[in-house]
C-alpha atoms as a PDB file:
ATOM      1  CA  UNK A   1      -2.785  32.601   8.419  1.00  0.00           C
ATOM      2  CA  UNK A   2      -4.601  35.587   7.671  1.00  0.00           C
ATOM      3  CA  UNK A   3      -7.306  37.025  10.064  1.00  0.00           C
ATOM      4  CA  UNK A   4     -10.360  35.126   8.355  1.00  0.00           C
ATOM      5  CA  UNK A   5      -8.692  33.226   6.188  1.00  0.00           C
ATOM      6  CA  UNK A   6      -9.648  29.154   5.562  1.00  0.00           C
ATOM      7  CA  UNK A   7      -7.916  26.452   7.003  1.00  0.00           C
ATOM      8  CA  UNK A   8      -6.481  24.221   4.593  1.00  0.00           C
ATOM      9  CA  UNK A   9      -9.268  21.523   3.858  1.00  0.00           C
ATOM     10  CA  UNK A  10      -7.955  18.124   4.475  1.00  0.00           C
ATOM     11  CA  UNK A  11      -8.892  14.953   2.467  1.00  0.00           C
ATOM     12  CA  UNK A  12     -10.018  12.272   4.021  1.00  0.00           C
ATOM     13  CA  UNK A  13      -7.845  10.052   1.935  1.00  0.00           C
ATOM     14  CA  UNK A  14      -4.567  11.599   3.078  1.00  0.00           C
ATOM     15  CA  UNK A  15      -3.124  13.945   5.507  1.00  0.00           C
ATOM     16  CA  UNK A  16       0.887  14.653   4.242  1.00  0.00           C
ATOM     17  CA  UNK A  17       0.851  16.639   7.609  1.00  0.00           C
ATOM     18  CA  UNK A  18      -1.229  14.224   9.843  1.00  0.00           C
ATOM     19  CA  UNK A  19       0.260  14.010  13.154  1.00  0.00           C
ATOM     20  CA  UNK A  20      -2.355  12.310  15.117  1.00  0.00           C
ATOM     21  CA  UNK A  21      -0.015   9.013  16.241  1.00  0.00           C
ATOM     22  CA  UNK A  22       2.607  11.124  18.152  1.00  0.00           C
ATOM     23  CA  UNK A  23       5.308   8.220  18.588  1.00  0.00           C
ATOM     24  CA  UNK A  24       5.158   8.324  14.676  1.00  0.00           C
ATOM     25  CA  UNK A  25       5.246  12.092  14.404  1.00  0.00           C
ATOM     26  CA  UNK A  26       7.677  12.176  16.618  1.00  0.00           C
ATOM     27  CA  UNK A  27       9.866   9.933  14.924  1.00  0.00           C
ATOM     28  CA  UNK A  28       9.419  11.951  11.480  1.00  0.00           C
ATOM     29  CA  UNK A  29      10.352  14.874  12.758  1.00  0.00           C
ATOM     30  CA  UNK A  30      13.724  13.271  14.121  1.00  0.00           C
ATOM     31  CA  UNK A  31      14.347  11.738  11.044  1.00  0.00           C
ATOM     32  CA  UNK A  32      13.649  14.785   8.941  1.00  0.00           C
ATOM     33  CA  UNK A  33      16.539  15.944  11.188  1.00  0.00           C
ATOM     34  CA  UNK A  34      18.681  13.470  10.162  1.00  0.00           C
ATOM     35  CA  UNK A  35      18.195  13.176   6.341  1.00  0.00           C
ATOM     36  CA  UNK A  36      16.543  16.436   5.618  1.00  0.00           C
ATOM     37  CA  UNK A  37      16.851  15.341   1.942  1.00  0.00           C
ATOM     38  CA  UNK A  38      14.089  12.783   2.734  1.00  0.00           C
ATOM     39  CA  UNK A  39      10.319  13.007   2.312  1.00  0.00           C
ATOM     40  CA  UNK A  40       9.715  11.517   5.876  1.00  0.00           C
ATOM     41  CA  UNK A  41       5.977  12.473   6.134  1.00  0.00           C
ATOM     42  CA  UNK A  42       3.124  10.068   5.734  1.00  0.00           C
ATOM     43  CA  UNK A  43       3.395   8.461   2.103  1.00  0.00           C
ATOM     44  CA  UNK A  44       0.362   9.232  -0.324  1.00  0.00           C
ATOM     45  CA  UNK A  45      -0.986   6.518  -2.536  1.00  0.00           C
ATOM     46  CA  UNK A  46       0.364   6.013  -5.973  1.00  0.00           C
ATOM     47  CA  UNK A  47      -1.487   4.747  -9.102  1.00  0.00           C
ATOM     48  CA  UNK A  48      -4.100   5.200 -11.195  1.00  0.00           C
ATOM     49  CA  UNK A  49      -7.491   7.233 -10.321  1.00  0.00           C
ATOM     50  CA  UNK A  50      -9.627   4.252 -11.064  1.00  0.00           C
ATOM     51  CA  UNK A  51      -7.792   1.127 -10.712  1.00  0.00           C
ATOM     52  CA  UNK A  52      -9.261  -2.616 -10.617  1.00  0.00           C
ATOM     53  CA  UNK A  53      -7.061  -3.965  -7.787  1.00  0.00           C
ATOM     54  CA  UNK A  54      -5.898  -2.150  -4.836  1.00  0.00           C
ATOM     55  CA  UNK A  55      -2.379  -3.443  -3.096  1.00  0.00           C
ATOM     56  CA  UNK A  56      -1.919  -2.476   0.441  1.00  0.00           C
ATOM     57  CA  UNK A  57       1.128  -2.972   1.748  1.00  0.00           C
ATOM     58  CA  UNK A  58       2.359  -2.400   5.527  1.00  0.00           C
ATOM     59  CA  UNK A  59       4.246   1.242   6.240  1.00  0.00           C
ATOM     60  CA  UNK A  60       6.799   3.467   4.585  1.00  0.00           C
ATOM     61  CA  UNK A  61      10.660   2.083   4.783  1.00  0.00           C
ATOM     62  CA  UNK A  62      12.676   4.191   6.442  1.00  0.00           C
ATOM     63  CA  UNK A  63      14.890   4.261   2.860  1.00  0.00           C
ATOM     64  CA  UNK A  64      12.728   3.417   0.319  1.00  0.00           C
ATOM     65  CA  UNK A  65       9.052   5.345   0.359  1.00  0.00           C
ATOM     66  CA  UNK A  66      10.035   7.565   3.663  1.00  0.00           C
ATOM     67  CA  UNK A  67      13.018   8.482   1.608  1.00  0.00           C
ATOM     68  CA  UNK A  68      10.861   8.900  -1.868  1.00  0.00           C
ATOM     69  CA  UNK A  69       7.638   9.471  -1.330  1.00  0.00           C
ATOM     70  CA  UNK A  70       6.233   7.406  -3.365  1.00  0.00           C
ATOM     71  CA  UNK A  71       5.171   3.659  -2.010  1.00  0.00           C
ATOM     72  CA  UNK A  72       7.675   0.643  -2.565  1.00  0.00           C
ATOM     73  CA  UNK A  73       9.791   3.010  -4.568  1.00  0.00           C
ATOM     74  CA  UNK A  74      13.711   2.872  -3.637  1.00  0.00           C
ATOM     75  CA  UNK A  75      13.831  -0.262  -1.441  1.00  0.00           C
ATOM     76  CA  UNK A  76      14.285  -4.127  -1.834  1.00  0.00           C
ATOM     77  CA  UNK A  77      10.745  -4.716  -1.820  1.00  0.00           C
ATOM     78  CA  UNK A  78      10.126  -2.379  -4.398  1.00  0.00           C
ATOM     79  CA  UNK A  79      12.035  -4.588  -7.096  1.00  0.00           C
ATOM     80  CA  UNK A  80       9.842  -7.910  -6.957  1.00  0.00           C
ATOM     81  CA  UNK A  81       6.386  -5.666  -6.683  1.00  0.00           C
ATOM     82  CA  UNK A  82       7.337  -3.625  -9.560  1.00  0.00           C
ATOM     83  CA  UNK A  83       8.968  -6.226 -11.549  1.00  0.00           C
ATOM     84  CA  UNK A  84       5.849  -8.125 -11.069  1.00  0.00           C
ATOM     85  CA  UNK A  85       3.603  -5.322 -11.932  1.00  0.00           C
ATOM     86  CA  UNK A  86       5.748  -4.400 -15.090  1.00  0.00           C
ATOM     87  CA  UNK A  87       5.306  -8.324 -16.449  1.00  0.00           C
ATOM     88  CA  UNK A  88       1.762  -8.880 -15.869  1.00  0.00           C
ATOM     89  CA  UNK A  89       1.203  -5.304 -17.561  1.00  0.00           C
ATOM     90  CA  UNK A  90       0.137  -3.316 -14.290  1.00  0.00           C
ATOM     91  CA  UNK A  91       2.853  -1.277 -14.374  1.00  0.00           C
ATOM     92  CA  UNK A  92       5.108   1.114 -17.166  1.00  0.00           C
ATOM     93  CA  UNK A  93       9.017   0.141 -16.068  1.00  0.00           C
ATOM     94  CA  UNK A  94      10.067  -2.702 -14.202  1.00  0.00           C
ATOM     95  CA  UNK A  95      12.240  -0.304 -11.818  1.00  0.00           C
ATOM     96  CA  UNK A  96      10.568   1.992  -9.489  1.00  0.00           C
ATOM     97  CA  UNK A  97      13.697   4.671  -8.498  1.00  0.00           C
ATOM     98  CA  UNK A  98      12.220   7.670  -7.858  1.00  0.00           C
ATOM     99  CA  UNK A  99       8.746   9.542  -7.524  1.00  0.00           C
ATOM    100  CA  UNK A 100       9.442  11.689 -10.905  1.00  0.00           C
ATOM    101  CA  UNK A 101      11.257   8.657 -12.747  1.00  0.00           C
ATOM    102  CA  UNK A 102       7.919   8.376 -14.725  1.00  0.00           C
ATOM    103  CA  UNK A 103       6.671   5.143 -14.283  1.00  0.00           C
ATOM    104  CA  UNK A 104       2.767   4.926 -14.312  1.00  0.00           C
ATOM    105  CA  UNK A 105       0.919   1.931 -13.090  1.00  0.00           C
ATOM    106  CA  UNK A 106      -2.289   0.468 -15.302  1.00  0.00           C
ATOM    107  CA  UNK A 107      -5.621  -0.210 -14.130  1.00  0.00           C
ATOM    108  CA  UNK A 108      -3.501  -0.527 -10.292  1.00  0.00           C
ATOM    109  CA  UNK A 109      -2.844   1.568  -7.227  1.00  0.00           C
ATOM    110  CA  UNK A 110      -0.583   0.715  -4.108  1.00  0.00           C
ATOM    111  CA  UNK A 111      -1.407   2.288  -0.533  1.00  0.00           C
ATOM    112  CA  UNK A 112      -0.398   1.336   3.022  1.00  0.00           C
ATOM    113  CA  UNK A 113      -1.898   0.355   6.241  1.00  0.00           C
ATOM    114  CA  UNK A 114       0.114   2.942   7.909  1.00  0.00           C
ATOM    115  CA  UNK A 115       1.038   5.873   6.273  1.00  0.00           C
ATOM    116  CA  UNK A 116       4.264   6.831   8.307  1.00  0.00           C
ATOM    117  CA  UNK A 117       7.458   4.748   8.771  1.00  0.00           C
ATOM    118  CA  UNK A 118       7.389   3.609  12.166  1.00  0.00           C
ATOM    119  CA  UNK A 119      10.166   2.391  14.466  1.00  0.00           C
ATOM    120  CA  UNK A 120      11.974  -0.743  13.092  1.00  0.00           C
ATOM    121  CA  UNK A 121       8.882  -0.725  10.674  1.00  0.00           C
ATOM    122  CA  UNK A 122       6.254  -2.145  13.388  1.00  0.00           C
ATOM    123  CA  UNK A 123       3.344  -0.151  13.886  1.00  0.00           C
ATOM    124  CA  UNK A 124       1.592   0.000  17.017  1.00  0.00           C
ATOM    125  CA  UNK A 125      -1.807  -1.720  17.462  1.00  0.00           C
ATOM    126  CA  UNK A 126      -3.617   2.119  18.322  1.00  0.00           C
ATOM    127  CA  UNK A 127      -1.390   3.005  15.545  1.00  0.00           C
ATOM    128  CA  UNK A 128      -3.258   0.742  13.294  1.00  0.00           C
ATOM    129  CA  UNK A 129      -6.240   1.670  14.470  1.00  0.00           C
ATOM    130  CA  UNK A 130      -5.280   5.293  14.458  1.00  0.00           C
ATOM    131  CA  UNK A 131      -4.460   5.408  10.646  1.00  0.00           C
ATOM    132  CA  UNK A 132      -7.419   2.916   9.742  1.00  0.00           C
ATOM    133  CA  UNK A 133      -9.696   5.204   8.852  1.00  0.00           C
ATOM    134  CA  UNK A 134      -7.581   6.611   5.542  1.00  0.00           C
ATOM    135  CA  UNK A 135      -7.464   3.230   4.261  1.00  0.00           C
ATOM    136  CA  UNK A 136     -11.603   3.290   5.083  1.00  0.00           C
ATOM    137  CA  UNK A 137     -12.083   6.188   3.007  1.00  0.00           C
ATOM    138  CA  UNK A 138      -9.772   5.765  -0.100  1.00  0.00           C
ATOM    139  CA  UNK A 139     -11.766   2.349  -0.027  1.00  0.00           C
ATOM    140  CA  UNK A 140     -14.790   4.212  -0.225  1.00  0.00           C
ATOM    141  CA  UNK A 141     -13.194   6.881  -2.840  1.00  0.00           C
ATOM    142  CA  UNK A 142     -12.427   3.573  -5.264  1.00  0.00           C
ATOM    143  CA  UNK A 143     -15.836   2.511  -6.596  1.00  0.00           C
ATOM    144  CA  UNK A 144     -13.702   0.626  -9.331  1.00  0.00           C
ATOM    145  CA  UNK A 145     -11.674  -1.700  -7.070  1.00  0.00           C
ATOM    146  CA  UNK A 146     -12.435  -5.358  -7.725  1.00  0.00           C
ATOM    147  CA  UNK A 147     -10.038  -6.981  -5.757  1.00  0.00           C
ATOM    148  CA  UNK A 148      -7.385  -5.628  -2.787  1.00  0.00           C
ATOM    149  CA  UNK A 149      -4.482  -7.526  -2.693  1.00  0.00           C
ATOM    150  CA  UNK A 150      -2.917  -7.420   1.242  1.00  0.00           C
ATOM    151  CA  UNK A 151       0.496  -7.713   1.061  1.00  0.00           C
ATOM    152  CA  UNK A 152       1.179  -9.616   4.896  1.00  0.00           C
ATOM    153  CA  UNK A 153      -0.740 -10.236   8.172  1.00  0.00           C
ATOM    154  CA  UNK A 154      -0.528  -6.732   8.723  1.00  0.00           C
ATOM    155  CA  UNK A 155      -2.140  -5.353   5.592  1.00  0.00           C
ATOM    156  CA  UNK A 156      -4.785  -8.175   5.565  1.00  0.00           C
ATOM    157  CA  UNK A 157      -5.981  -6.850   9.043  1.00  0.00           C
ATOM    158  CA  UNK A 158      -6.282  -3.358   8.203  1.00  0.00           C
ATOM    159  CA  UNK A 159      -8.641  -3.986   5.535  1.00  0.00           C
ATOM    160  CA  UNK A 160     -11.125  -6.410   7.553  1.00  0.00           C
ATOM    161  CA  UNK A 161     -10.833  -3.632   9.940  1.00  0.00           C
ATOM    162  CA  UNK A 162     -11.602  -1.032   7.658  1.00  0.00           C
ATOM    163  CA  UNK A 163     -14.452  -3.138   6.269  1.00  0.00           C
ATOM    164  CA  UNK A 164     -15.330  -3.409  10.168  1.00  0.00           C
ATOM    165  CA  UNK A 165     -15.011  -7.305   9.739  1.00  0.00           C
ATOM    166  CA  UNK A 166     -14.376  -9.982  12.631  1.00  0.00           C
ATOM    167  CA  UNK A 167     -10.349 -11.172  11.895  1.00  0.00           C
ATOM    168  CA  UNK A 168     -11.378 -14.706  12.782  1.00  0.00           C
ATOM    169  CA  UNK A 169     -13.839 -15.175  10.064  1.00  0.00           C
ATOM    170  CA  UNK A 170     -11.007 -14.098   7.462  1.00  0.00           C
ATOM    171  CA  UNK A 171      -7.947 -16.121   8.562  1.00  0.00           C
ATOM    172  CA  UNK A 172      -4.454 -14.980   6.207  1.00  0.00           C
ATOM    173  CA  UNK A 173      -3.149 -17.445   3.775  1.00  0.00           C
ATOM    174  CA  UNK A 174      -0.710 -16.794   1.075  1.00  0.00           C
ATOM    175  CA  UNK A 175      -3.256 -16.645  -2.364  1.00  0.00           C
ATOM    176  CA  UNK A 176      -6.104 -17.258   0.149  1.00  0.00           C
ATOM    177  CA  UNK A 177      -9.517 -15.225  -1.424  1.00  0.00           C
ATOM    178  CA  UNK A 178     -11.996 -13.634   0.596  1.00  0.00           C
ATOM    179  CA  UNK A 179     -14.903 -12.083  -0.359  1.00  0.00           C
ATOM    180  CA  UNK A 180     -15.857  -9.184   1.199  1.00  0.00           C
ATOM    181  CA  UNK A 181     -18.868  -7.909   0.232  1.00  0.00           C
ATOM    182  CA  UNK A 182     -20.976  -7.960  -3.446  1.00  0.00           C
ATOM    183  CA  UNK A 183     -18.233  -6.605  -5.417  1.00  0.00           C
ATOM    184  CA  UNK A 184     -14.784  -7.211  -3.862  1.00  0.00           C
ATOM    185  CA  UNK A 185     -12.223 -10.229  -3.309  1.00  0.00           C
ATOM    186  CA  UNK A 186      -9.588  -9.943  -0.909  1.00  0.00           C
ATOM    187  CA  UNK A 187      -6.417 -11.958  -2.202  1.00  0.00           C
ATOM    188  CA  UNK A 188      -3.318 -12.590   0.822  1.00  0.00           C
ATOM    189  CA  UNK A 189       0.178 -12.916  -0.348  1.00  0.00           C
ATOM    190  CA  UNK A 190       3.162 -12.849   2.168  1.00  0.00           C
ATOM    191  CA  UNK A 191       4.921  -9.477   1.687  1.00  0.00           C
ATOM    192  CA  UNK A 192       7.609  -9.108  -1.243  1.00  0.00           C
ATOM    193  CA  UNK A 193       9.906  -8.160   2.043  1.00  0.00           C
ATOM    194  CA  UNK A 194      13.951  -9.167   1.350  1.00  0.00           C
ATOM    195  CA  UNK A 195      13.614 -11.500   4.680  1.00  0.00           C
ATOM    196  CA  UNK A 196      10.427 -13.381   2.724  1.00  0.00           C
ATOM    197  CA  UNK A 197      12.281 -13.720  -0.356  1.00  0.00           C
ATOM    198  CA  UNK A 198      15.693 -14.519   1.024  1.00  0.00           C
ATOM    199  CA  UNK A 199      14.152 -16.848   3.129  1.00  0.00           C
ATOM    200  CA  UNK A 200      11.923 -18.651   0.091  1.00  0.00           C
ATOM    201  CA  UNK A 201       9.061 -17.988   1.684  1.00  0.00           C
ATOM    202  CA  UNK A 202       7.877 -16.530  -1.024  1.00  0.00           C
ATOM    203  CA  UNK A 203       9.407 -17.150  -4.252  1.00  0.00           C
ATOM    204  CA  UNK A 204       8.918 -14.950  -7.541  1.00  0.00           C
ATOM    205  CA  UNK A 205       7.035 -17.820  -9.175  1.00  0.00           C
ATOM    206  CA  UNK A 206       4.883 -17.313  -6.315  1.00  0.00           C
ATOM    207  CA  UNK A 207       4.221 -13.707  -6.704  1.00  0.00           C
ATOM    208  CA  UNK A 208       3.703 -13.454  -9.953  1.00  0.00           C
ATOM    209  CA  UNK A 209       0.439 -16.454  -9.549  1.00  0.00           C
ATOM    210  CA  UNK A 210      -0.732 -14.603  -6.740  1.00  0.00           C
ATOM    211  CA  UNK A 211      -0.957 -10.789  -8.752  1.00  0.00           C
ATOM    212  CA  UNK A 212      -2.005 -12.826 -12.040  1.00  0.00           C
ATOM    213  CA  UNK A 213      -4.945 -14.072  -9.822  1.00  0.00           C
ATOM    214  CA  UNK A 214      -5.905 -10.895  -8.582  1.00  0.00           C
ATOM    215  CA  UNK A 215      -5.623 -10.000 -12.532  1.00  0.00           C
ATOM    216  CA  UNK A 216      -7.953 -12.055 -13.182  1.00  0.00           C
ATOM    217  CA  UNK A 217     -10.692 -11.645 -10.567  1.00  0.00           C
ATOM    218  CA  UNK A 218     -10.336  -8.428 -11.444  1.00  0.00           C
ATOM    219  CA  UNK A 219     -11.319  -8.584 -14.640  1.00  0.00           C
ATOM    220  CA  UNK A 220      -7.977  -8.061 -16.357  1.00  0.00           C
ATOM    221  CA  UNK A 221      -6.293 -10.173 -18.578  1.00  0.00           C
ATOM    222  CA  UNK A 222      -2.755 -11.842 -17.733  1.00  0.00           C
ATOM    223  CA  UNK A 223      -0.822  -8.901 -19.512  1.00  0.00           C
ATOM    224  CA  UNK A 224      -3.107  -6.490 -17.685  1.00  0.00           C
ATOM    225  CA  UNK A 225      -5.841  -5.994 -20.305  1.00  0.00           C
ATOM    226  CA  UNK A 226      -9.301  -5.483 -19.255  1.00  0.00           C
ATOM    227  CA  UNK A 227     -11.168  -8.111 -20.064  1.00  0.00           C
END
């Protein structure tokens, strides 16, 4: 950098070169080694600027978002979500390929609780912690979020934390609401994961009543239309 030049200013929503969990940074860097044609940095959020419901989902998979850059783009979780999305009208394309394929979502955007893959995609508890405070801020940059929709356990946590709420007061449950403060619901649904689904855990059917709920605390309509 030049002699009295500016740093860079960094958001407080997202840091693409954020290395302050060095296990994870670490880890990056080695995979960056090993598929250089990867994005393998932290994974921004993807939607629109001012959506009604916010989905947070867990980390980056190593071959899906790490890969594209985008969230739940290129992996098996990707295809229910977006699928999903697409029918109730959140979403442009029912496919999610790549992060220039085009596809827009509507009135919808889709973060993570942890914005870098982590080993064998489990995140540390400091980790968590570490990484909280971008998922506090975009919270606060998203005065038009009605409802957040926590895909898992994982996701679930992160936001009581970032709301700075006790985790025994908000116990998980698959389509389980919780309000969280004069304006927002949170909504649980297992995660769209291939051992979930393989496993019936969680079925489409069930997906698709649990992101048509969060439609419609949200003030849209089934088909996505603002009601």
């Amino acid at each position: 950098m030049a002699a009295g030049a500016k740093a860079p200013r960094r958001s407080k929503t997202f840091d693409k070169c954020c290395v302050r969990c060095p296990r994870l940074a670490t880890f990056l860097a080695e995979i960056r080694t090993r598929h250089p044609a990867y994005w393998s940095h932290p994974v921004p959020a993807f939607g629109t600027a001012a959506p009604r419901i916010l989905i947070v989902g867990l980390a980056p998979g190593l071959h899906g978002a790490n890969r594209t850059g985008r969230p739940f783009t290129g992996d098996f979780a990707g295809i229910l979500l977006y699928e999903t999305l697409h029918e109730l009208g959140l979403a442009s394309r029912p496919q999610s390929t790549a992060a220039d394929d085009g596809l827009a979502l509507i009135d919808a955007r889709i973060t993570n609780a942890v914005k870098c893959l982590p080993p064998d995609n489990k995140p540390l508890p400091q980790e968590m912690r570490c990484c909280n405070s971008y998922l506090r801020n975009e919270l606060a940059a998203l005065p038009s979020v009605r409802v957040i929709l926590a895909l898992g356990r994982v996701a679930h946590e992160a936001v009581l934390l970032a709301y700075g709420l006790k985790r025994s007061a908000f116990l998980f449950a698959h389509s389980r609401q919780h309000a969280l403060d004069g304006t927002r619901l949170l909504i649980d649904s297992y995660h769209c994961s291939r051992y979930n689904t393989q496993t019936r855990r969680l079925t489409a059917t069930m997906f698709k009543a649990v992101v048509a709920q969060a439609c419609v605390l949200a003030g849209l309509g089934r088909n996505g239309a603002q009601v």
